[in-house]
Every structure is written in structure tokens, then in C-alpha cells.
PDB file of N, CA and C in Angstrom:
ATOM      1  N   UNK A   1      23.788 -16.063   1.711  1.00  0.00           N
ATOM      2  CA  UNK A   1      23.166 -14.788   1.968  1.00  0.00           C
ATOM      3  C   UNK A   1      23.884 -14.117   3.134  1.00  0.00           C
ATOM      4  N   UNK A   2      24.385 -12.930   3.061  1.00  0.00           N
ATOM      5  CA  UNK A   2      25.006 -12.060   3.752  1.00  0.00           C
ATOM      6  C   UNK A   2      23.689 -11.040   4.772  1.00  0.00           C
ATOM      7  N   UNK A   3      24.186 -10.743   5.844  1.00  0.00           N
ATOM      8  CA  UNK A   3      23.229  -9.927   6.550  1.00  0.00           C
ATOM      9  C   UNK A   3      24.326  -8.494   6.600  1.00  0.00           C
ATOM     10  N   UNK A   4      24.194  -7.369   6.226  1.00  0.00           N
ATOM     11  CA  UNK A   4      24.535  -6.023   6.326  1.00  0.00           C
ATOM     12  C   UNK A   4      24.434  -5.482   8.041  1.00  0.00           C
ATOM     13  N   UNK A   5      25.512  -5.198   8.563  1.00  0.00           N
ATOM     14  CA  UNK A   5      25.342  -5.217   9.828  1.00  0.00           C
ATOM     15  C   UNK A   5      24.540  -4.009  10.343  1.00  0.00           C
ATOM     16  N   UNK A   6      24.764  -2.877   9.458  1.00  0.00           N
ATOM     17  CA  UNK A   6      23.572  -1.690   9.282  1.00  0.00           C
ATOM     18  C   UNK A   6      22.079  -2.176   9.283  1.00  0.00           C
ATOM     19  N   UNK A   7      21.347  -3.036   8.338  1.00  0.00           N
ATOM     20  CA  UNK A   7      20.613  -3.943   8.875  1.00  0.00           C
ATOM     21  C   UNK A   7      20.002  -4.707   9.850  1.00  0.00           C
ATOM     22  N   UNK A   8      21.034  -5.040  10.236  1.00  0.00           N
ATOM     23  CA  UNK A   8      20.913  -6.094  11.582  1.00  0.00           C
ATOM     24  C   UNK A   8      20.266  -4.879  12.546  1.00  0.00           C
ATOM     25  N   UNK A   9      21.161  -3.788  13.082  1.00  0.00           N
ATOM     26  CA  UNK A   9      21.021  -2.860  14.101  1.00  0.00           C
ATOM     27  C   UNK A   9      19.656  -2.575  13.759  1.00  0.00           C
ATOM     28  N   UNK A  10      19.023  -1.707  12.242  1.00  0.00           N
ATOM     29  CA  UNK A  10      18.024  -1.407  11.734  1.00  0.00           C
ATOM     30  C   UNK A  10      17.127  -2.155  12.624  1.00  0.00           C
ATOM     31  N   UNK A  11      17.338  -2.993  12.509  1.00  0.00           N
ATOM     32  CA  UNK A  11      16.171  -4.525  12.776  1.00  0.00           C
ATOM     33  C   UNK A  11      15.847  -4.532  13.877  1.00  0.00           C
ATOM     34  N   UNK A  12      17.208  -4.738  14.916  1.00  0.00           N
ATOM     35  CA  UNK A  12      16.747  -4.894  16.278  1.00  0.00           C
ATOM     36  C   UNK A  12      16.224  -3.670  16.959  1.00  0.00           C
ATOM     37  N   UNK A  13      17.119  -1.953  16.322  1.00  0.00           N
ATOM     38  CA  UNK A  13      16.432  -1.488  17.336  1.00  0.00           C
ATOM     39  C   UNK A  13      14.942  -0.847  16.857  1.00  0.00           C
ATOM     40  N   UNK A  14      14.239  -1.404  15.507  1.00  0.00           N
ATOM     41  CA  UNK A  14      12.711  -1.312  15.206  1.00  0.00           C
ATOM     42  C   UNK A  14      12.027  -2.328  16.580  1.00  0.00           C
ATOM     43  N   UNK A  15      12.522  -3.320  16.555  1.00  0.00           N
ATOM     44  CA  UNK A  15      12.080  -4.097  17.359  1.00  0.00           C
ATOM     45  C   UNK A  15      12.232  -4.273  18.837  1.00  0.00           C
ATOM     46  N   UNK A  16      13.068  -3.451  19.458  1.00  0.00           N
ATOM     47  CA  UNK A  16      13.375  -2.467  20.635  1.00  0.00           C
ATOM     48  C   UNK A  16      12.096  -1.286  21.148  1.00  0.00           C
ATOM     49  N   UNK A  17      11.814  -0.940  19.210  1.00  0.00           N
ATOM     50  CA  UNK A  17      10.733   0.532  19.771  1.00  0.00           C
ATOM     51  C   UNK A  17       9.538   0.010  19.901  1.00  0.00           C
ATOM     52  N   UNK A  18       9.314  -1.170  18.952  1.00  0.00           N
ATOM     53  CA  UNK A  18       8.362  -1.970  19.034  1.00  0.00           C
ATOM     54  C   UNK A  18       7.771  -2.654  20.232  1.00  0.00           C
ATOM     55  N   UNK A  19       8.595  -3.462  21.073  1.00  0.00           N
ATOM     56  CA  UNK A  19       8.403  -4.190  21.990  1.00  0.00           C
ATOM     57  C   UNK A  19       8.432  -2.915  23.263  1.00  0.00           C
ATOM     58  N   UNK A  20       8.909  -2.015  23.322  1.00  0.00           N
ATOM     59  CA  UNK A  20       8.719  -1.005  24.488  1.00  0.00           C
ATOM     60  C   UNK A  20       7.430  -0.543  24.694  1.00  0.00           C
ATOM     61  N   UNK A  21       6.933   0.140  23.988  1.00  0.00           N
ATOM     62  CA  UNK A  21       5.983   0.470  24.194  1.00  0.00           C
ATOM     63  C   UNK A  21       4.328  -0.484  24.459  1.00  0.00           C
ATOM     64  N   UNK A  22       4.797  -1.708  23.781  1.00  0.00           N
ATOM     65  CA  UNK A  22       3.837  -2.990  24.215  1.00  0.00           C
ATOM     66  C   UNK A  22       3.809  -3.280  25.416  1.00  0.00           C
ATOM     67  N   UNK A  23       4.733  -3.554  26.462  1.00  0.00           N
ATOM     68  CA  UNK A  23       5.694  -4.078  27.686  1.00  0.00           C
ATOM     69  C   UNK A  23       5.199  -3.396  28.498  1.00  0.00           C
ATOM     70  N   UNK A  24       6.071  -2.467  28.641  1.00  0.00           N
ATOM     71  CA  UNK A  24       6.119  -1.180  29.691  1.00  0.00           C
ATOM     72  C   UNK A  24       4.654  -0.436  30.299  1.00  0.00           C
ATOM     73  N   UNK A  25       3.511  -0.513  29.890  1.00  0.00           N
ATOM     74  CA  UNK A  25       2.349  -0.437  30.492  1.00  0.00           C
ATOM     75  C   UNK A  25       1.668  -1.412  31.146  1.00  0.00           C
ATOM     76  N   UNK A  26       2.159  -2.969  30.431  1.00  0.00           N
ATOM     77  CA  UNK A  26       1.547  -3.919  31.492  1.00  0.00           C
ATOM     78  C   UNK A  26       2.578  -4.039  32.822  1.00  0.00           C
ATOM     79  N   UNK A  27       3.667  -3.834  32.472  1.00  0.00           N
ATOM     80  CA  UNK A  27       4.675  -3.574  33.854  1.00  0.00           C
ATOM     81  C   UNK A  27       4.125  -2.967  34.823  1.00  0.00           C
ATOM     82  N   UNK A  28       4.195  -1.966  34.423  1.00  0.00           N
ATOM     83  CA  UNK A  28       3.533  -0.474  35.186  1.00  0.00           C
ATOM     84  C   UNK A  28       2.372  -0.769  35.621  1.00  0.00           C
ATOM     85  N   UNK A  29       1.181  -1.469  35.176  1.00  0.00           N
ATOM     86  CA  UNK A  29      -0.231  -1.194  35.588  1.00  0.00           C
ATOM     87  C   UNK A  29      -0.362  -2.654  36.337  1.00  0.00           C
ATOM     88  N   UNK A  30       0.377  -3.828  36.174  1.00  0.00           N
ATOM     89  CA  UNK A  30       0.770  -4.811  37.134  1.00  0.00           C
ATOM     90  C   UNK A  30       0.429  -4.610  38.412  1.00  0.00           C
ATOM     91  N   UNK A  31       1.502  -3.656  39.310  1.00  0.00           N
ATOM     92  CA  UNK A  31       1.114  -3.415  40.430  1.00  0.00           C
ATOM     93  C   UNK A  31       0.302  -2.445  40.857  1.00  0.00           C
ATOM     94  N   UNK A  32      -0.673  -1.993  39.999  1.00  0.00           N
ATOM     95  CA  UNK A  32      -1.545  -0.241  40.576  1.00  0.00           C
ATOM     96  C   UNK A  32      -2.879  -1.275  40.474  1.00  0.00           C
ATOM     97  N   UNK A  33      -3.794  -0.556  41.848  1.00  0.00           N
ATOM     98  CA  UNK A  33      -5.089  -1.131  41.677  1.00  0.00           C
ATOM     99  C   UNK A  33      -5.580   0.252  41.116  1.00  0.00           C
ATOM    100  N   UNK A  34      -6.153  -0.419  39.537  1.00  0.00           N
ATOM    101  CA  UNK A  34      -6.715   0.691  38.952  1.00  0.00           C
ATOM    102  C   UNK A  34      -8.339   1.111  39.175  1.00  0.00           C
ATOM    103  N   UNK A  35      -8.755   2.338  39.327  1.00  0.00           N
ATOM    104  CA  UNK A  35     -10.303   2.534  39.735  1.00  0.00           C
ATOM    105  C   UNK A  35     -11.232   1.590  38.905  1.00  0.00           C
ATOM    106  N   UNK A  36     -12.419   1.404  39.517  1.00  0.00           N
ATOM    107  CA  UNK A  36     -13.376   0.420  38.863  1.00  0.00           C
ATOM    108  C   UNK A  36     -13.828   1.144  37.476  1.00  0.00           C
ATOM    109  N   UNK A  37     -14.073   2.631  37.312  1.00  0.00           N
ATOM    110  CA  UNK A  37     -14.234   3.220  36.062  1.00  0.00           C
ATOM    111  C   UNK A  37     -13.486   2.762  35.148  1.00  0.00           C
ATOM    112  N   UNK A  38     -12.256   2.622  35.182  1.00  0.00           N
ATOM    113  CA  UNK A  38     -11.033   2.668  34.463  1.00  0.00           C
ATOM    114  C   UNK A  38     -10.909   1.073  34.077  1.00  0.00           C
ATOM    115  N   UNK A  39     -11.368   0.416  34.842  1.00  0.00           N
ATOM    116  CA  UNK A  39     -11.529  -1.013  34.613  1.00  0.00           C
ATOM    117  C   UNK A  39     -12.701  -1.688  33.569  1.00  0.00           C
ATOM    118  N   UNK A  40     -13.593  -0.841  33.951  1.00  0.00           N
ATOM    119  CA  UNK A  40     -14.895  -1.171  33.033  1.00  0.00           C
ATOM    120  C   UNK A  40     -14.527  -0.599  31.680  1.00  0.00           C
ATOM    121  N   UNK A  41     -13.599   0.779  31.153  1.00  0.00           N
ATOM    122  CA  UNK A  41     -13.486   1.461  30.302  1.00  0.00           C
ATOM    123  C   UNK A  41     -12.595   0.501  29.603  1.00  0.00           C
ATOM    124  N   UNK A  42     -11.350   0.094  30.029  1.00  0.00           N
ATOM    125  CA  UNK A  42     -10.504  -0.481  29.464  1.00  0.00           C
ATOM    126  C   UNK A  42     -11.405  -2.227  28.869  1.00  0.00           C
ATOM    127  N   UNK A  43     -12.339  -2.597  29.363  1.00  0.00           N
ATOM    128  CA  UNK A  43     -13.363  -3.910  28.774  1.00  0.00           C
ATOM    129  C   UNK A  43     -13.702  -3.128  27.538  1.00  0.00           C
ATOM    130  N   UNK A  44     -14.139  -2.156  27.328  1.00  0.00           N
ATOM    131  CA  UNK A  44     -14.359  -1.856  25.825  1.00  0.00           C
ATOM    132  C   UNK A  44     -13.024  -1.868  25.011  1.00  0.00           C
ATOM    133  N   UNK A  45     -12.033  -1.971  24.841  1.00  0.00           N
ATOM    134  CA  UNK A  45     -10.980  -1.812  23.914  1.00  0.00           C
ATOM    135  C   UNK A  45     -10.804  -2.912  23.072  1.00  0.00           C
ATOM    136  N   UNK A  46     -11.240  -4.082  23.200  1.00  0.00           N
ATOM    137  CA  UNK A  46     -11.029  -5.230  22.487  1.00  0.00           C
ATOM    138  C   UNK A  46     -12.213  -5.250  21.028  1.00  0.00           C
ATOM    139  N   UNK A  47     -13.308  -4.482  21.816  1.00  0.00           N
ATOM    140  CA  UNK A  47     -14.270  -5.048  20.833  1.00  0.00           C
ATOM    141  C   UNK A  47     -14.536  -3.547  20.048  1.00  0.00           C
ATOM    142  N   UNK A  48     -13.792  -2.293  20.465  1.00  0.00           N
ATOM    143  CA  UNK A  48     -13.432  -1.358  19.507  1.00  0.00           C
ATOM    144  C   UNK A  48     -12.448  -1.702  18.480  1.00  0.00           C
ATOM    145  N   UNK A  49     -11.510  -2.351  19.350  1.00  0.00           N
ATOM    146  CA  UNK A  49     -10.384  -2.730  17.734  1.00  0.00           C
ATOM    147  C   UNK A  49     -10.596  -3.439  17.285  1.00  0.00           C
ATOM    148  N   UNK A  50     -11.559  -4.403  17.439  1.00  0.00           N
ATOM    149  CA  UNK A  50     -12.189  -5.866  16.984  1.00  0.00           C
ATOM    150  C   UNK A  50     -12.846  -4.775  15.500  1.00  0.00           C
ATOM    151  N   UNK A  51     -13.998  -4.218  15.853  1.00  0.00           N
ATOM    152  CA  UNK A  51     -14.890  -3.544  14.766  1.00  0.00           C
ATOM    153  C   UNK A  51     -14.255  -2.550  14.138  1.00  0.00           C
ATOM    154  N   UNK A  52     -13.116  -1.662  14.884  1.00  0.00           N
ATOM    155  CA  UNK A  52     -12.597  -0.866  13.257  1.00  0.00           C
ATOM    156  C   UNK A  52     -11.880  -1.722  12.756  1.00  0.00           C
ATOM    157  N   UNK A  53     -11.598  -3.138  13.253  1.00  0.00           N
ATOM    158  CA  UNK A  53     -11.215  -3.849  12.108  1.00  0.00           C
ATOM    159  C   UNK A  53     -11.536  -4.523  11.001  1.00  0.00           C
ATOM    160  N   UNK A  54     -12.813  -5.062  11.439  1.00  0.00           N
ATOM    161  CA  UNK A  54     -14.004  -5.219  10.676  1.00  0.00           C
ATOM    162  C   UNK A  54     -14.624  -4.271   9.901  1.00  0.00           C
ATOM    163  N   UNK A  55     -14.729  -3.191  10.170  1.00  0.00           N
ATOM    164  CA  UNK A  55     -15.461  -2.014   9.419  1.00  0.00           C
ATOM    165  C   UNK A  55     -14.827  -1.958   8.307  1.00  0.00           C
ATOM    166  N   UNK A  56     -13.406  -1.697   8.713  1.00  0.00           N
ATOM    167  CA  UNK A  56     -12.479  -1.053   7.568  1.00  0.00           C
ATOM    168  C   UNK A  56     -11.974  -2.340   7.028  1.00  0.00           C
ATOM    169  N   UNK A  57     -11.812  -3.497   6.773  1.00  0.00           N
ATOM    170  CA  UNK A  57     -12.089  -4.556   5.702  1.00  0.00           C
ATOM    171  C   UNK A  57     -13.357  -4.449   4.802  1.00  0.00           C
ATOM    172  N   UNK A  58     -14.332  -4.908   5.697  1.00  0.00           N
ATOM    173  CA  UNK A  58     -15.962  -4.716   4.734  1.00  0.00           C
ATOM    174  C   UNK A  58     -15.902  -4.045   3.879  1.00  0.00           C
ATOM    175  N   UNK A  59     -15.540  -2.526   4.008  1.00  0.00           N
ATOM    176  CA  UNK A  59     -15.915  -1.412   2.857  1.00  0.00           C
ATOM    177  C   UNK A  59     -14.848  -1.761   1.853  1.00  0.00           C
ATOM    178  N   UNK A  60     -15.772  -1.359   1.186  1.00  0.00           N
ATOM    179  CA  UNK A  60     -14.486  -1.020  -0.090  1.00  0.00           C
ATOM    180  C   UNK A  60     -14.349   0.495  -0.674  1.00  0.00           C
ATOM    181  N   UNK A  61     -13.353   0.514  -1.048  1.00  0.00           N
ATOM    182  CA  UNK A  61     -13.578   1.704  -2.319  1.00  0.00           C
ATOM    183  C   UNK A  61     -13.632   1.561  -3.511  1.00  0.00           C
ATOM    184  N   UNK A  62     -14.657   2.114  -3.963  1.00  0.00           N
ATOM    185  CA  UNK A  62     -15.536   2.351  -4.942  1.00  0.00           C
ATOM    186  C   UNK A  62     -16.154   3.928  -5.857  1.00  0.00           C
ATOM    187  N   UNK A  63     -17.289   3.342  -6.915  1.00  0.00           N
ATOM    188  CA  UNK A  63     -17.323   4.377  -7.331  1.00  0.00           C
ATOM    189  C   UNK A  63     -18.435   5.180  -5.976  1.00  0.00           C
ATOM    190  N   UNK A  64     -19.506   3.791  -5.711  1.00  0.00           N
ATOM    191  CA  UNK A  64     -20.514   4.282  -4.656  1.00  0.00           C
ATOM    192  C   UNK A  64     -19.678   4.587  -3.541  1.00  0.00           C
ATOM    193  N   UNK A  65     -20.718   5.338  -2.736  1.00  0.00           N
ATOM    194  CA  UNK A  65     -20.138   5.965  -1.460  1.00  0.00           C
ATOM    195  C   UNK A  65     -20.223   4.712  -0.620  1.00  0.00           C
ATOM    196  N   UNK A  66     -21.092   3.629  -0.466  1.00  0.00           N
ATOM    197  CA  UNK A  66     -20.800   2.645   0.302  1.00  0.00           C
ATOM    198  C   UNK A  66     -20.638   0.954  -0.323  1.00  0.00           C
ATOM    199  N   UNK A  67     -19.624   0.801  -0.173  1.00  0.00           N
ATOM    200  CA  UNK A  67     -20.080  -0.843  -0.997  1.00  0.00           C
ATOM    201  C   UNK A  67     -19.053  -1.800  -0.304  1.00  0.00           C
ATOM    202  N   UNK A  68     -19.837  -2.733   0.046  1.00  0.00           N
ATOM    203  CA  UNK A  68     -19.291  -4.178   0.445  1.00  0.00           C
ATOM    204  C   UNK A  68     -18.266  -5.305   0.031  1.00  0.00           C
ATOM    205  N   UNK A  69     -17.349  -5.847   0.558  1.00  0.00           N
ATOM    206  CA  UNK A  69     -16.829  -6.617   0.128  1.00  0.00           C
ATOM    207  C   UNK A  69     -17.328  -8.102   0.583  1.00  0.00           C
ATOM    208  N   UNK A  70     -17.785  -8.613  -0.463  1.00  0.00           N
ATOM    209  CA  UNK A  70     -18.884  -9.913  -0.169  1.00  0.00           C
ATOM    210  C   UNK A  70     -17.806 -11.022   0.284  1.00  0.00           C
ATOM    211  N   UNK A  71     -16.997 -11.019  -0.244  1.00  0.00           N
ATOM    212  CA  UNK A  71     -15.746 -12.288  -0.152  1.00  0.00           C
ATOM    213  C   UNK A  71     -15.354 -12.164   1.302  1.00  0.00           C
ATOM    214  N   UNK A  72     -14.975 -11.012   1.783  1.00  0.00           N
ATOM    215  CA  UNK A  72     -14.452 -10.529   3.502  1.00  0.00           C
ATOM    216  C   UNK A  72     -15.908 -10.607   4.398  1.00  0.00           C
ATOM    217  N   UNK A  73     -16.907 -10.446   3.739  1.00  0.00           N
ATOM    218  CA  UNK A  73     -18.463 -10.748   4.543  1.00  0.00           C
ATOM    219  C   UNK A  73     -18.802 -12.332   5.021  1.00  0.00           C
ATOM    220  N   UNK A  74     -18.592 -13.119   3.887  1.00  0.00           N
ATOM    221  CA  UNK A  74     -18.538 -14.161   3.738  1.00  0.00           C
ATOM    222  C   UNK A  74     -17.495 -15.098   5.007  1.00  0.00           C
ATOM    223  N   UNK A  75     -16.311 -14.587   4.822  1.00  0.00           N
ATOM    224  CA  UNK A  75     -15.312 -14.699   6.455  1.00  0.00           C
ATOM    225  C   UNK A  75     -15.649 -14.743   7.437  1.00  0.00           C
ATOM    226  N   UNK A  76     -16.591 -13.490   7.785  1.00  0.00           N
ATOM    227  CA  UNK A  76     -16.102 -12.752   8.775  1.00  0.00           C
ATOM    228  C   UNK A  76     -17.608 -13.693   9.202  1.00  0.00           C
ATOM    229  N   UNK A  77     -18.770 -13.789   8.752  1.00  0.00           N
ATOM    230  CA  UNK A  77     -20.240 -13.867   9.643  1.00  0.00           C
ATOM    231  C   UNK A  77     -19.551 -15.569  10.464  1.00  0.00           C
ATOM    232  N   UNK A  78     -19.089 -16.206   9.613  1.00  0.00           N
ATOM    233  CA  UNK A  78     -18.772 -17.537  10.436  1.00  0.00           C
ATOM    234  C   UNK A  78     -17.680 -17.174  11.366  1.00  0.00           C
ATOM    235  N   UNK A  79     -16.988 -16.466  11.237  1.00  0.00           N
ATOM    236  CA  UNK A  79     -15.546 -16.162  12.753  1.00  0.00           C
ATOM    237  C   UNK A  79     -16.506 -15.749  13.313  1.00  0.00           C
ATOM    238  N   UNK A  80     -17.571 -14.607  13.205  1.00  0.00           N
ATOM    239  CA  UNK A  80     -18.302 -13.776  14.320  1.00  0.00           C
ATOM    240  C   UNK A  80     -18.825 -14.801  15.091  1.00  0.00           C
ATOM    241  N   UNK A  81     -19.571 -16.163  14.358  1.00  0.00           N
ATOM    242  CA  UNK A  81     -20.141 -17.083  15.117  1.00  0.00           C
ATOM    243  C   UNK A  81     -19.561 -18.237  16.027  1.00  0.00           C
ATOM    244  N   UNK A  82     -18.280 -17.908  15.563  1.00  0.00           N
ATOM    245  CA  UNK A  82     -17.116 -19.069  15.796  1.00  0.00           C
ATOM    246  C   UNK A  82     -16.902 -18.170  17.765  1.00  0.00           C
ATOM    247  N   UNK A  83     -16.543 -16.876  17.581  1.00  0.00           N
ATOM    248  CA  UNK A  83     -16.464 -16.131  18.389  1.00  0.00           C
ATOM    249  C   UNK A  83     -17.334 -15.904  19.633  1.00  0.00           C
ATOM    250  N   UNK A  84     -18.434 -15.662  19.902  1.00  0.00           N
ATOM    251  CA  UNK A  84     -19.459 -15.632  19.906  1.00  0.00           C
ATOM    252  C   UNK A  84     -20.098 -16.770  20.916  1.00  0.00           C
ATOM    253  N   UNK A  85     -19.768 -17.959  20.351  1.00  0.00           N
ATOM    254  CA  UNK A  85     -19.786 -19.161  20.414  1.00  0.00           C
ATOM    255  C   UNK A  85     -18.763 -19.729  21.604  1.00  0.00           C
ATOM    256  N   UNK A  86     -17.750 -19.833  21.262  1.00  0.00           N
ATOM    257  CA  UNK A  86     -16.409 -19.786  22.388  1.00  0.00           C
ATOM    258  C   UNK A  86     -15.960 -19.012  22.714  1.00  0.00           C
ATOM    259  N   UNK A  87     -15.655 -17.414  22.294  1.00  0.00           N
ATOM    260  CA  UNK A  87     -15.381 -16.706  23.587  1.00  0.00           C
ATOM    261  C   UNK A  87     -14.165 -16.906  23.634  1.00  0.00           C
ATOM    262  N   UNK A  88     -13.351 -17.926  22.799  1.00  0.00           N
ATOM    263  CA  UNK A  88     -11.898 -18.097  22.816  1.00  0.00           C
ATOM    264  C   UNK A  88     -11.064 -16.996  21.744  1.00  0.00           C
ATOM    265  N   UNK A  89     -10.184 -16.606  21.721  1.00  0.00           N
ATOM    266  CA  UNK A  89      -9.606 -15.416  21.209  1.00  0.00           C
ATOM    267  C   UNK A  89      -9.008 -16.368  19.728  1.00  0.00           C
ATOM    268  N   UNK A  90      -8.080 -17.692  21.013  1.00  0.00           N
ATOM    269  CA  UNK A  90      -7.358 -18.454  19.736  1.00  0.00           C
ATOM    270  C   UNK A  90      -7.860 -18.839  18.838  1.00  0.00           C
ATOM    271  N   UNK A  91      -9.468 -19.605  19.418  1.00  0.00           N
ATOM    272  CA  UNK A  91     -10.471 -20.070  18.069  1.00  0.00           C
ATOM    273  C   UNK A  91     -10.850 -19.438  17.477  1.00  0.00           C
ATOM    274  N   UNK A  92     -11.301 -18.034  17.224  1.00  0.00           N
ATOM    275  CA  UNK A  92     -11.569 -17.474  16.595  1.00  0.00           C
ATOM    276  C   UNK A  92     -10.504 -16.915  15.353  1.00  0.00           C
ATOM    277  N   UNK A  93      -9.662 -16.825  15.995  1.00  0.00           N
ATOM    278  CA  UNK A  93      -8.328 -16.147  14.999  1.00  0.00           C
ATOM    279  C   UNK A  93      -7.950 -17.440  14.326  1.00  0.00           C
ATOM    280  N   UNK A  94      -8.077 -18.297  14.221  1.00  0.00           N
ATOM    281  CA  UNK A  94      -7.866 -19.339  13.353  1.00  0.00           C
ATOM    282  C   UNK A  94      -9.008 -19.570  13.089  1.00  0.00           C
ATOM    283  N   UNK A  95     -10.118 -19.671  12.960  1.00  0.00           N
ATOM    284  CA  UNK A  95     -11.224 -19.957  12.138  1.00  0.00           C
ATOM    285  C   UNK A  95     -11.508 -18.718  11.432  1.00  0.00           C
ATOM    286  N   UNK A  96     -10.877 -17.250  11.686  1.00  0.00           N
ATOM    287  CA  UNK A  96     -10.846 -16.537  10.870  1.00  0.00           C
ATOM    288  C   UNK A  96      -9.952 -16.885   9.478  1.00  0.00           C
ATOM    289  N   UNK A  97      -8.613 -17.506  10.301  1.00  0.00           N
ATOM    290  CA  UNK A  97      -8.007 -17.577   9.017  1.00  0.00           C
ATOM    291  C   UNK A  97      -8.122 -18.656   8.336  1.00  0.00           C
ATOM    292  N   UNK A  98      -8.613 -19.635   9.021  1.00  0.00           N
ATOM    293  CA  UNK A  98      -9.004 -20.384   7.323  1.00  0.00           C
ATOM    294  C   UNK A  98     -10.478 -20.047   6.725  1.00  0.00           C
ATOM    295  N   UNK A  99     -10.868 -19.723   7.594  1.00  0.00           N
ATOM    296  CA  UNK A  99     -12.820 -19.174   6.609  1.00  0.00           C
ATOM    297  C   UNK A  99     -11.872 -17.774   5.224  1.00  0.00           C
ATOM    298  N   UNK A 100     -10.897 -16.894   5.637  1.00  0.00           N
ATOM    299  CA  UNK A 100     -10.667 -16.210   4.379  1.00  0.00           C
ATOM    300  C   UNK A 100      -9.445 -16.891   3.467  1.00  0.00           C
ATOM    301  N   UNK A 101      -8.624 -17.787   4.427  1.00  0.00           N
ATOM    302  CA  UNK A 101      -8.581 -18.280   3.066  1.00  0.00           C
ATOM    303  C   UNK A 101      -8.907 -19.008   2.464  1.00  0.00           C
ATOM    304  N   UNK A 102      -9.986 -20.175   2.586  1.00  0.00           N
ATOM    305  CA  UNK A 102     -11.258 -20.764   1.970  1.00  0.00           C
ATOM    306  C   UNK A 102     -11.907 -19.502   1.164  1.00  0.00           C
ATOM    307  N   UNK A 103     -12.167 -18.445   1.400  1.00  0.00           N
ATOM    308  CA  UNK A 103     -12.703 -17.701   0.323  1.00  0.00           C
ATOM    309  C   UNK A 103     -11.983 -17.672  -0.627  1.00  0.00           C
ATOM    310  N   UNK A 104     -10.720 -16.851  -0.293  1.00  0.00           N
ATOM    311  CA  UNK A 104      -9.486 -16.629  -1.455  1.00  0.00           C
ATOM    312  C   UNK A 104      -9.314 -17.536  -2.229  1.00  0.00           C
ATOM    313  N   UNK A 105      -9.026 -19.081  -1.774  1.00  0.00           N
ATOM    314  CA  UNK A 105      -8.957 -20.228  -2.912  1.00  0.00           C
ATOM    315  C   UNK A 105     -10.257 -20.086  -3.690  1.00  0.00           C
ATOM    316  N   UNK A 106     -11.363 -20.343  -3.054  1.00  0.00           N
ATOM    317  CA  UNK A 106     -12.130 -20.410  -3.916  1.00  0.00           C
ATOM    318  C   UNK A 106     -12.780 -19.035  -5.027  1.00  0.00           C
ATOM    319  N   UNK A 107     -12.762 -18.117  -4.367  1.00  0.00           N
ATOM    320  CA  UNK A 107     -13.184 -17.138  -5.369  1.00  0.00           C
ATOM    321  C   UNK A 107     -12.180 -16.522  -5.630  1.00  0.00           C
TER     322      UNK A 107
END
């Protein structure tokens, strides 16, 4: 297998734009003591992207305006408890992923 050196560049500098913008704010906010507002505000961001992530799995589209995906429900109530429970980021993200794919095999 040959790598196209057009490719290669492609690759790294996606992964250049990628990794910059991840980086470069914990750099930056490293050394600033940020206000206590700004501190308490930024504690909500985990468990906003936590739930539009959750939200937008659950639903499905359909003919109804709201309907469930029982198989991703089924996942998710044991990670929530797994979560919940420990408070660990890692345990949870692996007991997410085998609770769906224990669903997937089985149903």
C-alpha cells in the first residue's frame, strides 16, 4: 500500500486544525485566574454536552413527532447509573460502550 503524498499533507494539516484549536485555550487559560462567575459557568459544559448527546441519540426520526429509541435507552439508563455512581469519566465511557454494544449483539 502506497501513501499519496498529497494525502499525507491532507492528513496532517486536518490534524494541525484539529489539535489547535483544542490546545491553545487550555494554554492560554493555564495562567489567567479566571472570575468565580466564569468558573461556575464553565462547570456546566460537561453535562450540556453530556445531554445534547443523549437527547439527540434517544430520538429518532419518525413518522411521530416524538419517538424513542428503546435499544440506545436501554444503554444509556445503566451508563447513567454507572456514572452517577463513580463520578469517573473513564468508567462510564466504557460501560457505555459495552452496555451498547451488548444491545447491538443482541438485538
Amino acid at each position: 500500500m502506497s501513501i499519496d503524498l498529497t494525502i499525507l499533507i491532507i492528513i496532517l494539516g486536518c490534524a494541525v486544525v484539529t489539535f489547535i484549536p483544542r490546545i491553545i485555550p487550555f494554554i492560554v487559560v493555564r495562567n489567567l485566574k479566571l472570575p468565580v462567575i466564569v468558573t461556575k459557568w464553565l462547570l456546566f459544559i460537561p453535562i450540556c454536552i453530556f445531554t445534547a448527546l443523549i437527547v439527540d441519540s434517544i430520538i429518532m426520526d419518525g413518522e411521530s413527532l416524538f419517538s424513542i429509541d428503546w435499544k440506545v435507552l436501554a444503554a444509556i439508563i445503566p451508563t447513567l447509573m454507572i456514572a452517577l455512581w463513580t463520578k469517573s469519566l473513564s468508567v462510564t465511557v466504557i460501560v457505555g460502550i459495552v452496555c451498547m454494544a451488548t444491545v447491538r449483539y443482541l438485538f
